[in-house]
N, C-alpha and C. Protein backbone atom coordinates (compact mmCIF):
# COMPACT_ATOMS: atom_id res chain seq x y z
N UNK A 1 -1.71 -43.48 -48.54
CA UNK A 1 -0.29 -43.62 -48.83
C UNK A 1 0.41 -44.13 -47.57
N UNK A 2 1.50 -45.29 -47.74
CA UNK A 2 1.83 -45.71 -46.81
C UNK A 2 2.96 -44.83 -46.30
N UNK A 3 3.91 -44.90 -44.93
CA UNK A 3 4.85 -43.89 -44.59
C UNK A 3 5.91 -43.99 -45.64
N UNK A 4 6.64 -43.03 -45.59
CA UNK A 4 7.87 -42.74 -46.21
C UNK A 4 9.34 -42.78 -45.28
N UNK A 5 9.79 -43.56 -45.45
CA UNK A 5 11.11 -43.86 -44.49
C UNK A 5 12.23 -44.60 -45.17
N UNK A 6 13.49 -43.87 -44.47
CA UNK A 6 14.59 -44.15 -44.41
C UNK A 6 15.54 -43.26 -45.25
N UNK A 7 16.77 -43.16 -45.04
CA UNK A 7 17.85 -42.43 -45.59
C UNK A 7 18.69 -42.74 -46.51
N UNK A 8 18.91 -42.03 -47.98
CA UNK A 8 19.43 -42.04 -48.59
C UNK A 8 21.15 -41.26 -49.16
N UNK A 9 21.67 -41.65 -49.86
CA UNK A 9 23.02 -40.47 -50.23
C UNK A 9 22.26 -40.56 -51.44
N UNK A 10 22.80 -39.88 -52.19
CA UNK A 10 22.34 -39.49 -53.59
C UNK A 10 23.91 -38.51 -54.30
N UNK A 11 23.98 -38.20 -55.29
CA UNK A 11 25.23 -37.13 -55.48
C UNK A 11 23.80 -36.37 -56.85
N UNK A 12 24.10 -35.32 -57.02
CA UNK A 12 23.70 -33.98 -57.56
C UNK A 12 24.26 -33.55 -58.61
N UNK A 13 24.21 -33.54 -60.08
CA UNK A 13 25.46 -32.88 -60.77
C UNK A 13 25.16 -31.56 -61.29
N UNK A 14 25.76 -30.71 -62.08
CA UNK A 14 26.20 -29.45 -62.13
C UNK A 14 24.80 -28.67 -62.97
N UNK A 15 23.67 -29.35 -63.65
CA UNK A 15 22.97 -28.98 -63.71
C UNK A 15 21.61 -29.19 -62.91
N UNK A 16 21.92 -29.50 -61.80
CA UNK A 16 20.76 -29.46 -60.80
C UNK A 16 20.13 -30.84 -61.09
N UNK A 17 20.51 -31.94 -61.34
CA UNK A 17 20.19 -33.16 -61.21
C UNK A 17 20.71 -34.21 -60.42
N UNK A 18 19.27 -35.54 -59.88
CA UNK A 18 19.66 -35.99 -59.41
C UNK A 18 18.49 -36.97 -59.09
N UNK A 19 19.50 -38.51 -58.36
CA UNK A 19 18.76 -39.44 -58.39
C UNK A 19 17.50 -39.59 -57.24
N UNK A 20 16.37 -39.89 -57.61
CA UNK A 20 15.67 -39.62 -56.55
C UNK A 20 15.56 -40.95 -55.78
N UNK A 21 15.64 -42.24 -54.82
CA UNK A 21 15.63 -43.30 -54.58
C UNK A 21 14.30 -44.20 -54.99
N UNK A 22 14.50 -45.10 -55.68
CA UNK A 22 13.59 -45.93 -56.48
C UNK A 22 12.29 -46.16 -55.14
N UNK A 23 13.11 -46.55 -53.69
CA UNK A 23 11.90 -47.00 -52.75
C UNK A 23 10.78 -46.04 -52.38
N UNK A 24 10.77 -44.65 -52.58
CA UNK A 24 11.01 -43.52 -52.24
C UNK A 24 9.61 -43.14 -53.51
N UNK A 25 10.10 -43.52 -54.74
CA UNK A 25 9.10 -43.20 -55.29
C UNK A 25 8.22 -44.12 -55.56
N UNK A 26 8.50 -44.98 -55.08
CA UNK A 26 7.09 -46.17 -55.36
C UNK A 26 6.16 -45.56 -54.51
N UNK A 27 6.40 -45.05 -53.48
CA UNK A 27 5.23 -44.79 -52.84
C UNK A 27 4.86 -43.24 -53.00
N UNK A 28 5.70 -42.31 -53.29
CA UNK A 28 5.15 -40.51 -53.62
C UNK A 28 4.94 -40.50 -55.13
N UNK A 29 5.10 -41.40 -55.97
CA UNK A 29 4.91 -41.22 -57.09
C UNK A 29 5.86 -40.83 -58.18
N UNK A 30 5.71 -40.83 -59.81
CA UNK A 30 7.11 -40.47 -60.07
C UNK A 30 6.50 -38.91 -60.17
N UNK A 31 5.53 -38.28 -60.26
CA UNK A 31 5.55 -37.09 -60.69
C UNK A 31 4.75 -36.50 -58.80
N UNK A 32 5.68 -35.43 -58.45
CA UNK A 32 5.70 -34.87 -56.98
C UNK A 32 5.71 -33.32 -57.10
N UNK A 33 5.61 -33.14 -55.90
CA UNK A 33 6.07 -31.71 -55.42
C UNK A 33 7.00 -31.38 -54.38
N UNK A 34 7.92 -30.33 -55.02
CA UNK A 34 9.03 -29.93 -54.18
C UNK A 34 8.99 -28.35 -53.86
N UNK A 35 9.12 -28.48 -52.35
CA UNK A 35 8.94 -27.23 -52.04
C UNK A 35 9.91 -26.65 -50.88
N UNK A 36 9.92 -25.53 -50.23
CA UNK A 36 11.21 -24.88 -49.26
C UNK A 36 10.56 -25.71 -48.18
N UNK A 37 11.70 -26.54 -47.41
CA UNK A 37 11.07 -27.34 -46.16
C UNK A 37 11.33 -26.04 -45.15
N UNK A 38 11.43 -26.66 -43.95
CA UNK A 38 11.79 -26.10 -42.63
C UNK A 38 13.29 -26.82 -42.14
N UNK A 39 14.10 -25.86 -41.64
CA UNK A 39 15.30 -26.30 -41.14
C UNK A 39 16.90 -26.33 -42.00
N UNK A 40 16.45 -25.93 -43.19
CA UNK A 40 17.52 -25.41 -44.36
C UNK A 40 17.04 -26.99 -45.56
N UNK A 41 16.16 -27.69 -45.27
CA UNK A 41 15.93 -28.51 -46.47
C UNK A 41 15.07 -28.10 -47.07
N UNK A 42 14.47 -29.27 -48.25
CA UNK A 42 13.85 -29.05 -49.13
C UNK A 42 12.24 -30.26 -48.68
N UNK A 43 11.49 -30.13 -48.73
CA UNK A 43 9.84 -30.86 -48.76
C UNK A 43 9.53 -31.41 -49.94
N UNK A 44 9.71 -33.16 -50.29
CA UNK A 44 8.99 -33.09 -51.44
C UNK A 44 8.04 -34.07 -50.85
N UNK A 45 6.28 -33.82 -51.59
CA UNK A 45 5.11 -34.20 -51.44
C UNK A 45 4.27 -35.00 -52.32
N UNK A 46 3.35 -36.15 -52.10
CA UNK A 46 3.11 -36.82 -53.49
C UNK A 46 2.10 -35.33 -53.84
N UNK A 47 1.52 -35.66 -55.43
CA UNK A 47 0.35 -35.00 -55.65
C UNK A 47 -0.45 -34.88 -54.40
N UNK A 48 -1.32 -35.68 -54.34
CA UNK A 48 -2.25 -36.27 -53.46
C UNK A 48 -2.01 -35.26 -51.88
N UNK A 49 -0.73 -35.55 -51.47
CA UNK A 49 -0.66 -35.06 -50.20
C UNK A 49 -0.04 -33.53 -49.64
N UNK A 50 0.23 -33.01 -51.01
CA UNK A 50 0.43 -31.77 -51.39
C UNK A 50 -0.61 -30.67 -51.60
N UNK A 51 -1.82 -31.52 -52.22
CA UNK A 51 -2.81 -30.41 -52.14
C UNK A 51 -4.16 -30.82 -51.52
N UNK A 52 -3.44 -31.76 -50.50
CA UNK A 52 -4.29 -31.45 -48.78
C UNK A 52 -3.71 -30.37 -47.93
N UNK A 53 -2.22 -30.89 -48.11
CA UNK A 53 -1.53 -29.55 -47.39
C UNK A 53 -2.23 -28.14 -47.65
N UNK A 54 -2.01 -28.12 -49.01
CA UNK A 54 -2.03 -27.11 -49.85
C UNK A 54 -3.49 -26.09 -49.85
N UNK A 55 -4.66 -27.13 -49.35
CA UNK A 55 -6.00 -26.59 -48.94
C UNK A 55 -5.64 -26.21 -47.83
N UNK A 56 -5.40 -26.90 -46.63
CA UNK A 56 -4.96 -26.70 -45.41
C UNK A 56 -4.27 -24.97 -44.98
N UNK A 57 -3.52 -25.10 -45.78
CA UNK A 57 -2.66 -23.75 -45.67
C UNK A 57 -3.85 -22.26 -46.15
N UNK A 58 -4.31 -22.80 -47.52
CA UNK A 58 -5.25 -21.76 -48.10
C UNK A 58 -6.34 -21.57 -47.33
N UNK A 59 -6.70 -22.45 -46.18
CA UNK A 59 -8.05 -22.11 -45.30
C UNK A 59 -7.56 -21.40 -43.61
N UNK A 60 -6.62 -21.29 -44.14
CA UNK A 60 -5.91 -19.73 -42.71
C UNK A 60 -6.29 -18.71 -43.40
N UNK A 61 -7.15 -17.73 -42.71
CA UNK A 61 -7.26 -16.67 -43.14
C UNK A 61 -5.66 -15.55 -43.44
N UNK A 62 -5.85 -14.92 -44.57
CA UNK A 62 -4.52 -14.05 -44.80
C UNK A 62 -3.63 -13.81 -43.78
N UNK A 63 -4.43 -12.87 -42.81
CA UNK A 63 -4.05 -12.17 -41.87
C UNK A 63 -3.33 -12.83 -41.20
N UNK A 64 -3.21 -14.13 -40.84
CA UNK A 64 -2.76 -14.76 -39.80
C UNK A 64 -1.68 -15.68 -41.15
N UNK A 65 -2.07 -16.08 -42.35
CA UNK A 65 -1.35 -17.16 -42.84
C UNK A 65 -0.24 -16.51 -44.15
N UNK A 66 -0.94 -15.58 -44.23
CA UNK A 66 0.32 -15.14 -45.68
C UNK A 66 1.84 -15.64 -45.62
N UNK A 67 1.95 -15.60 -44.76
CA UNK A 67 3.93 -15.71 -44.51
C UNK A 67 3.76 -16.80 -44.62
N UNK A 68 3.29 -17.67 -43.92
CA UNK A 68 3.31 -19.77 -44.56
C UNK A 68 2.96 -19.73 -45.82
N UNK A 69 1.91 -19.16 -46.53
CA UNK A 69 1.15 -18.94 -47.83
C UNK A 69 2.80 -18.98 -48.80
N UNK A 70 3.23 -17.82 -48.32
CA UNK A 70 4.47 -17.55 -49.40
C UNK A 70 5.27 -18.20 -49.25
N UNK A 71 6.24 -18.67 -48.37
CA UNK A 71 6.81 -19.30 -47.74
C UNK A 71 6.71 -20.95 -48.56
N UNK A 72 5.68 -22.05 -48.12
CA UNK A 72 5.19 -23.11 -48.65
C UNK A 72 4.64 -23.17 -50.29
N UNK A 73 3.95 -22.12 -50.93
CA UNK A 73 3.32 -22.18 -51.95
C UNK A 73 3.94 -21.24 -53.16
N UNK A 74 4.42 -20.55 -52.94
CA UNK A 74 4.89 -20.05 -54.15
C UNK A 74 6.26 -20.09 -54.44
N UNK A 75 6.97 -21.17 -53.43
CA UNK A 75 8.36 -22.19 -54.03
C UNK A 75 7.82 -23.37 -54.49
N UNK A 76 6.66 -23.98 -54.60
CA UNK A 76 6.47 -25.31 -54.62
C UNK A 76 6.41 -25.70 -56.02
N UNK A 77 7.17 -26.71 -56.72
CA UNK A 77 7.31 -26.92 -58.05
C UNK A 77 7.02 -28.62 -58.26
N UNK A 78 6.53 -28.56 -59.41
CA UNK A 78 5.67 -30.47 -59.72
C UNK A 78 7.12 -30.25 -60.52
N UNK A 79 7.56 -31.62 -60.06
CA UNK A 79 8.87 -32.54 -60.94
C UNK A 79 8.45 -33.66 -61.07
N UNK A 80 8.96 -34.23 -61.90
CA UNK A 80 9.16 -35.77 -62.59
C UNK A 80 10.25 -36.51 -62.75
N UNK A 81 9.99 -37.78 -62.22
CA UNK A 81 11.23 -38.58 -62.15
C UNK A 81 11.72 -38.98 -63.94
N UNK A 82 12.58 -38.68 -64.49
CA UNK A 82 13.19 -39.35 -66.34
C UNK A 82 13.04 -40.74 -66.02
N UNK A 83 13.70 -41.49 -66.92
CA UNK A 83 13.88 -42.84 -67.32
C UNK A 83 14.54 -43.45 -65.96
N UNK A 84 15.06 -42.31 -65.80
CA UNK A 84 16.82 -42.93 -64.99
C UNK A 84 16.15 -42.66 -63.78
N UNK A 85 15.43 -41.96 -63.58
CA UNK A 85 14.39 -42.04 -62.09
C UNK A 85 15.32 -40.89 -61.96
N UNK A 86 15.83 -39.55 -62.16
CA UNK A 86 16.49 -38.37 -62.13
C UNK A 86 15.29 -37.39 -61.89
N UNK A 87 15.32 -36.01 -60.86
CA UNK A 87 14.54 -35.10 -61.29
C UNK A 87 15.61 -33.84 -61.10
N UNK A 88 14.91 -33.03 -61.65
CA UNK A 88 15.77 -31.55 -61.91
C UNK A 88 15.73 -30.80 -60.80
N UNK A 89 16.03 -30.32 -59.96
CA UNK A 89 15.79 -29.62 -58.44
C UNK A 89 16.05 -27.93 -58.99
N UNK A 90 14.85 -27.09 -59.21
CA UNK A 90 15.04 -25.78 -60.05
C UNK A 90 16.30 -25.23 -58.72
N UNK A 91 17.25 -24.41 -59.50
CA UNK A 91 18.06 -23.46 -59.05
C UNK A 91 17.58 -22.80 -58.17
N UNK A 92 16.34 -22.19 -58.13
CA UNK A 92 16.30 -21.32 -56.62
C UNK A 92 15.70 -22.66 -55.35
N UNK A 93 15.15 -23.25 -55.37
CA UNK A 93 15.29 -24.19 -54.66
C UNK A 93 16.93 -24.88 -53.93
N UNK A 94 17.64 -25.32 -55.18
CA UNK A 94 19.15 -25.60 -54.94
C UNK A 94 19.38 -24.60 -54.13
N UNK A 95 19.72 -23.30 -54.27
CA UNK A 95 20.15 -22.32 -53.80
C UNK A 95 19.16 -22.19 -51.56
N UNK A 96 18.17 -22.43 -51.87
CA UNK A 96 17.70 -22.16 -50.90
C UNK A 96 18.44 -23.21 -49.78
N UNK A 97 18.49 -24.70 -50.51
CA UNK A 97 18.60 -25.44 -49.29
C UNK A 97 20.60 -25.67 -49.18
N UNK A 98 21.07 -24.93 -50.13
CA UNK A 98 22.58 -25.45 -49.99
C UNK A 98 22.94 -26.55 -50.56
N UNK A 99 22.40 -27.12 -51.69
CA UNK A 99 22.33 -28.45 -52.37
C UNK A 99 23.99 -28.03 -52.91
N UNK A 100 24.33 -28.99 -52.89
CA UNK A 100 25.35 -29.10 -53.89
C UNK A 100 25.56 -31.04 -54.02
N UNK A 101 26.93 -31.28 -53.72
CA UNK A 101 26.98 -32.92 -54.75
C UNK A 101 26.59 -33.80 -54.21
N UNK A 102 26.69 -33.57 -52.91
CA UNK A 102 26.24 -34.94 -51.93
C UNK A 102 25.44 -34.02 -50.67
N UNK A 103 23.92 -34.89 -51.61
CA UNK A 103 22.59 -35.04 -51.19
C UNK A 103 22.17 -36.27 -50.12
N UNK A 104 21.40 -35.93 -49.01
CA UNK A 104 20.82 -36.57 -48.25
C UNK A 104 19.16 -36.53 -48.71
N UNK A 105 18.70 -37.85 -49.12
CA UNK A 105 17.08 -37.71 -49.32
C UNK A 105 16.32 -38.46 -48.39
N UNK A 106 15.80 -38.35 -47.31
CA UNK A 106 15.32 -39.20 -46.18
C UNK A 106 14.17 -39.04 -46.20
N UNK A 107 13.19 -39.98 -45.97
CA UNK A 107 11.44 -40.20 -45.82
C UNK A 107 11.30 -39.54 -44.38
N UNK A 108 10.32 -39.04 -44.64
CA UNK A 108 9.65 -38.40 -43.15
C UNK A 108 8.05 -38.70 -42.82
N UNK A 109 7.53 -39.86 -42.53
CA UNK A 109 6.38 -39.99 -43.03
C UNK A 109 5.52 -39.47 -44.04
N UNK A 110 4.78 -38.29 -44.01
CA UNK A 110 4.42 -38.06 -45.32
C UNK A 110 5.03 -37.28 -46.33
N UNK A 111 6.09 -37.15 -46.27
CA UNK A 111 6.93 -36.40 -46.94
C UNK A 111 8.69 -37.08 -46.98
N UNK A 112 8.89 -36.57 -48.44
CA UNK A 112 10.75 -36.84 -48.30
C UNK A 112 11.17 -35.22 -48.06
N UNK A 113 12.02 -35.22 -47.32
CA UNK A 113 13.51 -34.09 -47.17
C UNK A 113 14.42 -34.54 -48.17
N UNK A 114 14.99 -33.28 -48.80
CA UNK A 114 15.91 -33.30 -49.23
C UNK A 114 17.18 -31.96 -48.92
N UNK A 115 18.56 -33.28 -48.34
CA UNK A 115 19.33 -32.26 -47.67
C UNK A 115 20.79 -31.79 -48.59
N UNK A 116 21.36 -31.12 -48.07
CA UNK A 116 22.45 -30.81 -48.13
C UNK A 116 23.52 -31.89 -47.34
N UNK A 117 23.99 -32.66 -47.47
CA UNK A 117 24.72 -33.37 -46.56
C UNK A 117 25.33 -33.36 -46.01
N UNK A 118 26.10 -32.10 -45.93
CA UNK A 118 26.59 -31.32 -45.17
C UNK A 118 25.96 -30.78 -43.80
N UNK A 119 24.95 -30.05 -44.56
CA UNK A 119 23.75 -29.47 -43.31
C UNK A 119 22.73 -30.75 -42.57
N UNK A 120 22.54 -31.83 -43.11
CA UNK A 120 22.22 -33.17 -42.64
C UNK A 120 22.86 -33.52 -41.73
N UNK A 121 24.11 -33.76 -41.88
CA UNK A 121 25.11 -34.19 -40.76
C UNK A 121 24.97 -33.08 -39.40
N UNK A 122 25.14 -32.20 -39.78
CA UNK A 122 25.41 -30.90 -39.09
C UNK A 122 24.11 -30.77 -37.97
N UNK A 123 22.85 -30.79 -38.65
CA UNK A 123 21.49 -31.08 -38.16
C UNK A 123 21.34 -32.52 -37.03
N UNK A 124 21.82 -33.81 -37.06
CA UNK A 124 21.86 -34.43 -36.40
C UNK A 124 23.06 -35.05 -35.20
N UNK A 125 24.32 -34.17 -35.67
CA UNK A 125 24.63 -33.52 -34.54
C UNK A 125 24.74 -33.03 -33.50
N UNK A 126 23.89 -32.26 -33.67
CA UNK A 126 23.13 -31.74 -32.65
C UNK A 126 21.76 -31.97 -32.04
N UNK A 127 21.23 -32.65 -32.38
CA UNK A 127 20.01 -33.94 -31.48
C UNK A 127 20.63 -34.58 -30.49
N UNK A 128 20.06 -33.83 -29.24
CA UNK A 128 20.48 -34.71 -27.64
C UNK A 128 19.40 -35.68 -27.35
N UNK A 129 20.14 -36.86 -26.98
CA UNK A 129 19.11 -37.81 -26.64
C UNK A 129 18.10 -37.32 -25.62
N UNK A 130 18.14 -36.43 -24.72
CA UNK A 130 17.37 -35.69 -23.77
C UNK A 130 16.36 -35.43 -24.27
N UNK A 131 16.35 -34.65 -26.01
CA UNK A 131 15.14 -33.45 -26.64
C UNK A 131 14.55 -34.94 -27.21
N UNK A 132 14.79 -35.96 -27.39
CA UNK A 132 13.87 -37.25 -28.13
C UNK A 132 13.55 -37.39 -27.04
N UNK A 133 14.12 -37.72 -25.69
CA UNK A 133 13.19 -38.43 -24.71
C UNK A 133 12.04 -37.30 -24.32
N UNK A 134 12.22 -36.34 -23.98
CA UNK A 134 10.96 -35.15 -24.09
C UNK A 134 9.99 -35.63 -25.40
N UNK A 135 10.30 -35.57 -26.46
CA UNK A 135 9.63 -35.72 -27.52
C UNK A 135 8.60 -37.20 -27.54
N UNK A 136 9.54 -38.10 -26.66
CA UNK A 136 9.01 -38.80 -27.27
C UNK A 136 7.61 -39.05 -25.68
N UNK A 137 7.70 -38.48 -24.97
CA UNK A 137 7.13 -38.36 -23.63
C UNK A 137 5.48 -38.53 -23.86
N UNK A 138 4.80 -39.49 -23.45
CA UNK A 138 3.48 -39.78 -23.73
C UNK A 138 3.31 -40.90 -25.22
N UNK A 139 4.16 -40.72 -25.79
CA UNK A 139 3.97 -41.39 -27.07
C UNK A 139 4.22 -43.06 -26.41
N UNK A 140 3.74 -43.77 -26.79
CA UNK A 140 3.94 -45.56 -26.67
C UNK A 140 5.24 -46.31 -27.31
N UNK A 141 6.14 -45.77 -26.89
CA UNK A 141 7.61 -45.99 -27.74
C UNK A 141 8.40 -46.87 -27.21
């Protein structure tokens, strides 16, 4: 699968729907997985790269992995894009990441985020060019 990039708006309506970006799914597929990201968003994953993760996670022993276990896997829900390329974002998901009308959906290499746009804005905000130049330190950039 090739990367996943770039940023979208999207708007959300009152039953937990919404457009997912056409570029977006050519490459994760129309039928995905959405799960609790890190940072107040949401993780969605193609099939395919969901249950590499998804082995990945299950080969930590308990002791050490349960809390990612629960955490990553037992929010994670397969959606499908409709006609209209729409998927349903279940209510406790909505609820987790602060979704309401205006959605941010941005590619993250192997994965899309899906934000709150509110908490999107809010999140890059606060990125000092300092913590990228650390970050980006050794990398060929």
């Amino acid at each position: 699968m090739s990367g996943l990039r770039g940023s979208f708006t999207q708007s959300m309506d009152t039953k937990g729907r919404m457009s997912f970006p056409a570029k977006l799914r050519e490459t994760i597929g129309e039928k995905f997985v959405i799960t609790r990201g890190l940072g107040g968003c949401l993780f969605a994953y193609s099939l395919e790269v969901f249950e590499r993760k998804e082995a990945a996670i299950q080969s930590v022993p308990m002791s050490k992995g349960l809390t990612m276990q629960r955490f990553f896997l037992s929010w994670a829900c397969e959606v499908e894009a409709d006609k209209q390329g729409r998927i349903l974002v279940p209510q406790n998901l909505r609820e987790f990441a602060k979704l309401n009308k205006e959605i941010i959906v941005t590619g993250v290499a192997d994965r899309v985020e899906i934000w709150d746009k509110a908490l999107w804005d809010e999140f890059n905000n606060n990125i000092s060019e300092e913590d990228i130049m650390l970050q980006m330190e050794g990398l060929d950039i």
